[in-house]
C-alpha atoms as a PDB file:
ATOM      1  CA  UNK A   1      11.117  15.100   0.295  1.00  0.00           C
ATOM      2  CA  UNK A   2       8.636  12.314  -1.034  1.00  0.00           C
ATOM      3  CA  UNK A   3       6.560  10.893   0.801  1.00  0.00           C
ATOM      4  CA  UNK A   4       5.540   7.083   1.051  1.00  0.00           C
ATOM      5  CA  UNK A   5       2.520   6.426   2.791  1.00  0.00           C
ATOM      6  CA  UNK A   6       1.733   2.750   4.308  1.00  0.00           C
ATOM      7  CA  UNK A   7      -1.561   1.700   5.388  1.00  0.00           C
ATOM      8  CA  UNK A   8      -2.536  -1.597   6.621  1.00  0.00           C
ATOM      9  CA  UNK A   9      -4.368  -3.503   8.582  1.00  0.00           C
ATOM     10  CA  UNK A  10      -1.814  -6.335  10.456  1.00  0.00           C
ATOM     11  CA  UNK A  11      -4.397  -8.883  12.331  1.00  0.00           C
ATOM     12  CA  UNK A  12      -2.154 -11.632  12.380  1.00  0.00           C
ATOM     13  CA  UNK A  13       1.602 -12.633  12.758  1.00  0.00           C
ATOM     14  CA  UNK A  14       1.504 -12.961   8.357  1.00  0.00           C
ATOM     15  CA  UNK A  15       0.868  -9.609   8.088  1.00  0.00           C
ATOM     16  CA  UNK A  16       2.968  -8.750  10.472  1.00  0.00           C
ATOM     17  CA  UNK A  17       5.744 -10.088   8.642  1.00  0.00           C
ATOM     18  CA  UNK A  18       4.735  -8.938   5.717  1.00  0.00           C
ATOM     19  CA  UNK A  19       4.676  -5.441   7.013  1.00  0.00           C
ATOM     20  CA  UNK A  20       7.823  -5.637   8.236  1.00  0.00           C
ATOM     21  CA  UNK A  21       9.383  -6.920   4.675  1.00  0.00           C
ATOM     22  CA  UNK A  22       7.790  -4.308   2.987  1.00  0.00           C
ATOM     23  CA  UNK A  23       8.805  -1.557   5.515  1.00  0.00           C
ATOM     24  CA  UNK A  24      12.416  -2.878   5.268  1.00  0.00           C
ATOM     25  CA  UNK A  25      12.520  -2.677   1.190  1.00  0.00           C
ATOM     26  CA  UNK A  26      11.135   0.820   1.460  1.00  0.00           C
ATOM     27  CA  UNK A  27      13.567   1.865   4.060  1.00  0.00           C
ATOM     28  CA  UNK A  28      16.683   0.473   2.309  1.00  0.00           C
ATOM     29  CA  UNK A  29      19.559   2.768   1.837  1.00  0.00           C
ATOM     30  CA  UNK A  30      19.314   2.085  -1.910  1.00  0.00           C
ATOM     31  CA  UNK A  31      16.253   4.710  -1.655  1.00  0.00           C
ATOM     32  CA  UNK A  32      17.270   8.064  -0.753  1.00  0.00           C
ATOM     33  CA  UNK A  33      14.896  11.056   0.305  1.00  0.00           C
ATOM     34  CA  UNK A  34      11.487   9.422   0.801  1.00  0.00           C
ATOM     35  CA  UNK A  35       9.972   9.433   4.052  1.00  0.00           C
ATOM     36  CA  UNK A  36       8.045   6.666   5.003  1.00  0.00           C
ATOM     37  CA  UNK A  37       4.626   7.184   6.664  1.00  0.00           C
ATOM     38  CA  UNK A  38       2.978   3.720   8.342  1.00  0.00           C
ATOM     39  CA  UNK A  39      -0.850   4.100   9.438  1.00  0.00           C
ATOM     40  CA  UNK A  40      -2.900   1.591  10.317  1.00  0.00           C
ATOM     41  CA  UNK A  41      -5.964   1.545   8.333  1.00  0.00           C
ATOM     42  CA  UNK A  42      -8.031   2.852  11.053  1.00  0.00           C
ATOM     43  CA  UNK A  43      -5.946   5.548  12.084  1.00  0.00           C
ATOM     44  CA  UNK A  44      -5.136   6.897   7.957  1.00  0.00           C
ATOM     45  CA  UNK A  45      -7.106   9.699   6.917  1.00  0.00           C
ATOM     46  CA  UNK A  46      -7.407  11.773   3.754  1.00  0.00           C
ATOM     47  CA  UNK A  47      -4.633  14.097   4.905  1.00  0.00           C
ATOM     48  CA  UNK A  48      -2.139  11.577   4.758  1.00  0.00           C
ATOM     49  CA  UNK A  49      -3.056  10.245   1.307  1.00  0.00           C
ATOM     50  CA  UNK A  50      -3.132  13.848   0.353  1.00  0.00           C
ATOM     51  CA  UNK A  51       0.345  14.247   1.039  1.00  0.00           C
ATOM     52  CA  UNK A  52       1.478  11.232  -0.240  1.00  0.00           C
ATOM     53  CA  UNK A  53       3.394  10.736  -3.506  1.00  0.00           C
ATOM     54  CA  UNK A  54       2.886   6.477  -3.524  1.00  0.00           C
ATOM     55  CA  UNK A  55       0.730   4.341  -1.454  1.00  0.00           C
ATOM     56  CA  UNK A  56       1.355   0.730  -0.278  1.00  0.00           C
ATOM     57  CA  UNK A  57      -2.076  -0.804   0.949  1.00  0.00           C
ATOM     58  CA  UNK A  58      -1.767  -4.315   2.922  1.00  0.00           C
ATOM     59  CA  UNK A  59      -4.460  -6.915   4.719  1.00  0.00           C
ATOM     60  CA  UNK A  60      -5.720 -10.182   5.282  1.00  0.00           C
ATOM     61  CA  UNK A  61      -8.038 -11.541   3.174  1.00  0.00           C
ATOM     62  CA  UNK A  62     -11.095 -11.889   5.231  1.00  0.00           C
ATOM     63  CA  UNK A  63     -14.053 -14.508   4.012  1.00  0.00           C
ATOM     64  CA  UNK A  64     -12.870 -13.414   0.780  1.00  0.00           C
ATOM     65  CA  UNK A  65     -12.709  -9.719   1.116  1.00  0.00           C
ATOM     66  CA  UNK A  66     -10.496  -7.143   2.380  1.00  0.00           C
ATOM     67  CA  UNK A  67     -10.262  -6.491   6.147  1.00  0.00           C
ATOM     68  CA  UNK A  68     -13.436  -3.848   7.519  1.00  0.00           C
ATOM     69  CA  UNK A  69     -10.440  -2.217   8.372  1.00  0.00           C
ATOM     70  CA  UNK A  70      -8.805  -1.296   4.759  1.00  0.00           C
ATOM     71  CA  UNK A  71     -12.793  -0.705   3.822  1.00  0.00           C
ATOM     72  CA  UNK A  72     -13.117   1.716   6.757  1.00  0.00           C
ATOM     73  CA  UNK A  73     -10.011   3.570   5.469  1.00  0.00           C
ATOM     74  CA  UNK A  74     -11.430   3.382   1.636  1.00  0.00           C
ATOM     75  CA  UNK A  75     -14.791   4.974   2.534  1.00  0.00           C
ATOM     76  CA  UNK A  76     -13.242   7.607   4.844  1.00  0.00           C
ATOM     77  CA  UNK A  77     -10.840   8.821   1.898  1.00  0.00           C
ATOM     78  CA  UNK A  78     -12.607   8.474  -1.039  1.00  0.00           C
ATOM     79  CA  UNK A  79     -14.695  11.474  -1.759  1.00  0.00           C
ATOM     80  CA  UNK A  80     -12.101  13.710  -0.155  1.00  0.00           C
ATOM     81  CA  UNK A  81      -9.180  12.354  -2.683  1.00  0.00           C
ATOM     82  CA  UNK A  82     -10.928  11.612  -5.695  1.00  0.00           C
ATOM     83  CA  UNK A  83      -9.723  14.626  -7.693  1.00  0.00           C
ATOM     84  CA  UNK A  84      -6.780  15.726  -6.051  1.00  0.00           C
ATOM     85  CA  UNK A  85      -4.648  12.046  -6.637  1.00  0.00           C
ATOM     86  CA  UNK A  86      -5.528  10.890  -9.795  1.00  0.00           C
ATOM     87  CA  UNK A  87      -2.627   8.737 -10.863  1.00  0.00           C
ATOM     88  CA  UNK A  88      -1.041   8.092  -7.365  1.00  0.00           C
ATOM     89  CA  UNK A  89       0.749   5.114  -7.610  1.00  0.00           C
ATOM     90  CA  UNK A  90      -0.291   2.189  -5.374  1.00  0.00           C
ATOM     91  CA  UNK A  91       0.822  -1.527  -4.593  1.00  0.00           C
ATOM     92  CA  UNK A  92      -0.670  -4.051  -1.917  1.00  0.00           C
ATOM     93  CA  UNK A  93       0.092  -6.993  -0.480  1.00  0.00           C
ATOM     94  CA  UNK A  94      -2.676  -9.765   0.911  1.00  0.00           C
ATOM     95  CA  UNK A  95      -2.097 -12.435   3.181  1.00  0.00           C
ATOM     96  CA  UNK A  96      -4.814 -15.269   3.268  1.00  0.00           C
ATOM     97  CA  UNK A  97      -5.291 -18.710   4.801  1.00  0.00           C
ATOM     98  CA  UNK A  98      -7.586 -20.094   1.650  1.00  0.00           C
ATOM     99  CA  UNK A  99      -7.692 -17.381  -0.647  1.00  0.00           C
ATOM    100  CA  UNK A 100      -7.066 -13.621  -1.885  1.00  0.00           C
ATOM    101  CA  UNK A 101      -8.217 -13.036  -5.183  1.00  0.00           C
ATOM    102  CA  UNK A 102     -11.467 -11.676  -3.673  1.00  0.00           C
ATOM    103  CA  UNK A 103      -9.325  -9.172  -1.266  1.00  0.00           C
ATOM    104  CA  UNK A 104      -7.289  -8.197  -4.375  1.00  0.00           C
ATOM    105  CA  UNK A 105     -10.460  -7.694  -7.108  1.00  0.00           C
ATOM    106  CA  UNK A 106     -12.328  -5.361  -4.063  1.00  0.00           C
ATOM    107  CA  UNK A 107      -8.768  -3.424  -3.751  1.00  0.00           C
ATOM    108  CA  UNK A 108      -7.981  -2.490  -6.904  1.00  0.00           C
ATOM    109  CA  UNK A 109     -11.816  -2.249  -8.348  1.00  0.00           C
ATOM    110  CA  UNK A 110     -11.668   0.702  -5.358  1.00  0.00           C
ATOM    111  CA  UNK A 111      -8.439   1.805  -6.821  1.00  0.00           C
ATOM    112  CA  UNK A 112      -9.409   2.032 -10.119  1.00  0.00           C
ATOM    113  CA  UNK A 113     -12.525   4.236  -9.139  1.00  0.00           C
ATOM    114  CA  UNK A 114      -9.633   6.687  -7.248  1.00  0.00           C
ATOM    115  CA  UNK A 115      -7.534   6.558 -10.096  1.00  0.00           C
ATOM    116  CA  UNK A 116      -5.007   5.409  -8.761  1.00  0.00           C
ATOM    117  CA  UNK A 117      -1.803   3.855 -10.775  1.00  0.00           C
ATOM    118  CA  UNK A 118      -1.267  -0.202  -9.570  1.00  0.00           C
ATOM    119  CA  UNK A 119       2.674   0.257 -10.135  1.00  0.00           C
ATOM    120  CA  UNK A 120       3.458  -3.192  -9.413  1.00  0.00           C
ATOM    121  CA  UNK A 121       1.506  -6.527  -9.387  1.00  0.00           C
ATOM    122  CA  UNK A 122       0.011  -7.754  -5.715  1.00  0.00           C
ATOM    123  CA  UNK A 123       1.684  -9.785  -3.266  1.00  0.00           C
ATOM    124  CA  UNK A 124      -0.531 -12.434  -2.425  1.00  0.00           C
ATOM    125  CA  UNK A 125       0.379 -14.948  -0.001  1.00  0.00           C
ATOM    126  CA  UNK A 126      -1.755 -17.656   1.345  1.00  0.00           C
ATOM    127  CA  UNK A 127      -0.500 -20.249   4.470  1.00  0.00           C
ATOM    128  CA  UNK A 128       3.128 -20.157   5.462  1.00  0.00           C
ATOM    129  CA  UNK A 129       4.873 -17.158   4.334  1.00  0.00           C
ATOM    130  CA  UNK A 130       8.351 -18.452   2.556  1.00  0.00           C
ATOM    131  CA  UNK A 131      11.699 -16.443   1.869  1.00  0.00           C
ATOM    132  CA  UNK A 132      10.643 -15.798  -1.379  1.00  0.00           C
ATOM    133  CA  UNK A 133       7.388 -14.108  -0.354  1.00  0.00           C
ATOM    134  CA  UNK A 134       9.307 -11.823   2.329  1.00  0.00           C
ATOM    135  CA  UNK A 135      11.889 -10.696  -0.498  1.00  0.00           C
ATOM    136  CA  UNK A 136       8.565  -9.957  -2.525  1.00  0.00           C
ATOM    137  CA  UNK A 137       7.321  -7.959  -0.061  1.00  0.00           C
ATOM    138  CA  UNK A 138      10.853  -6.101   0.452  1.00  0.00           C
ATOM    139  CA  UNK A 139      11.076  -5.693  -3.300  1.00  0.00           C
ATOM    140  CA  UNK A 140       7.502  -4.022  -3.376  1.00  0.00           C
ATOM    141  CA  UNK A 141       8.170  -1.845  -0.217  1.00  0.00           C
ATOM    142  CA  UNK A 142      11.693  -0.586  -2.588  1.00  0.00           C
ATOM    143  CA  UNK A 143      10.446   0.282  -5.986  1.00  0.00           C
ATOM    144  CA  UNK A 144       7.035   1.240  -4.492  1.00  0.00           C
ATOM    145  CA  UNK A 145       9.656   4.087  -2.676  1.00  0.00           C
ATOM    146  CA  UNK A 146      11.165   4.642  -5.906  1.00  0.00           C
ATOM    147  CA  UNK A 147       7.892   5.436  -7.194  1.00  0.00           C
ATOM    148  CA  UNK A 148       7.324   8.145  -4.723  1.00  0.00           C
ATOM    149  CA  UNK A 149      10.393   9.653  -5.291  1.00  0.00           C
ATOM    150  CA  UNK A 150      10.092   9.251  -9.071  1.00  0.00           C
ATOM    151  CA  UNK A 151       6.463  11.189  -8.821  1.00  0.00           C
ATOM    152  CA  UNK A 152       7.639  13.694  -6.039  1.00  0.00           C
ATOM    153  CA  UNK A 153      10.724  14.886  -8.694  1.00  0.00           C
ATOM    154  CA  UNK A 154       8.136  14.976 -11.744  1.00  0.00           C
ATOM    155  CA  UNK A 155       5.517  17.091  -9.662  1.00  0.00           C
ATOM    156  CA  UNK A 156       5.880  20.826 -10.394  1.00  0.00           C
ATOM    157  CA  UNK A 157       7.542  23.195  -7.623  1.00  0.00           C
ATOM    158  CA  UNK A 158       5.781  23.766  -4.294  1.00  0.00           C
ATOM    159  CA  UNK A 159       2.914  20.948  -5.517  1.00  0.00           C
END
């Protein structure tokens, strides 16, 4: 079974929303045989990314930067992963009050160095979430499911 692994950090009702959304798009009954993992990003360790076949990162963005918490889980898994998931496809969503491009650019420059595949553009949302932003953040919890079962099929037997 693939295996979709969601870490976050969810400091505020926002990303609690968000979370939700995206956990609802990757749970859909339109996606079949992909477990979906949710960590927060203190708890999430190397062993989960490990066994993960996608990756959905989310946080605030905090005085222009992601949360200490999505750091904390960067620097724990790093070294440990850096070899063994080249190519893992990844997606995030940000939530900020002024701003997330800085939150984003630290993300995916980390991502890069891992890397790791950005399957679908960010999810940035700053002030009021709207409709539209949930059904973004469904939409990227669904195909970012599809693109664990896509890599889990393509990945040779008992890898």
């Amino acid at each position: 079974m693939a295996r979709l692994l969601i870490v976050h950090h969810t400091a505020s009702p926002s990303t609690q929303a968000m979370l939700e959304a995206v956990l609802d798009g990757a749970r859909t009954d339109e996606v079949e045989g992909v477990e979906v993992v949710t960590r927060a990003a203190l708890a999430a360790t190397a062993v989960d990314v490990l066994a993960a076949d996608a990756v959905v990162l989310g946080t605030p963005a905090n005085i222009g930067y992601m949360s200490g918490a999505l750091k904390h889980f960067f620097d724990t898994v790093y070294y440990p992963c850096l070899s063994e998931t080249a190519g893992l496809p990844y997606a995030l969503y940000v939530h900020g009050n002024n701003d997330t491009a800085g939150a984003v650019r630290a993300v995916e420059s980390i991502a890069k160095g891992l890397s790791w595949h950005r399957h679908r553009p960010p999810v940035t949302v700053v002030g009021d979430l709207s409709r539209a932003d949930r059904e973004a953040c469904w939409e990227l919890g669904a195909v970012t499911a599809l693109a664990a079962a896509e890599r889990a099929a393509d990945a040779p037997d008992g890898a």
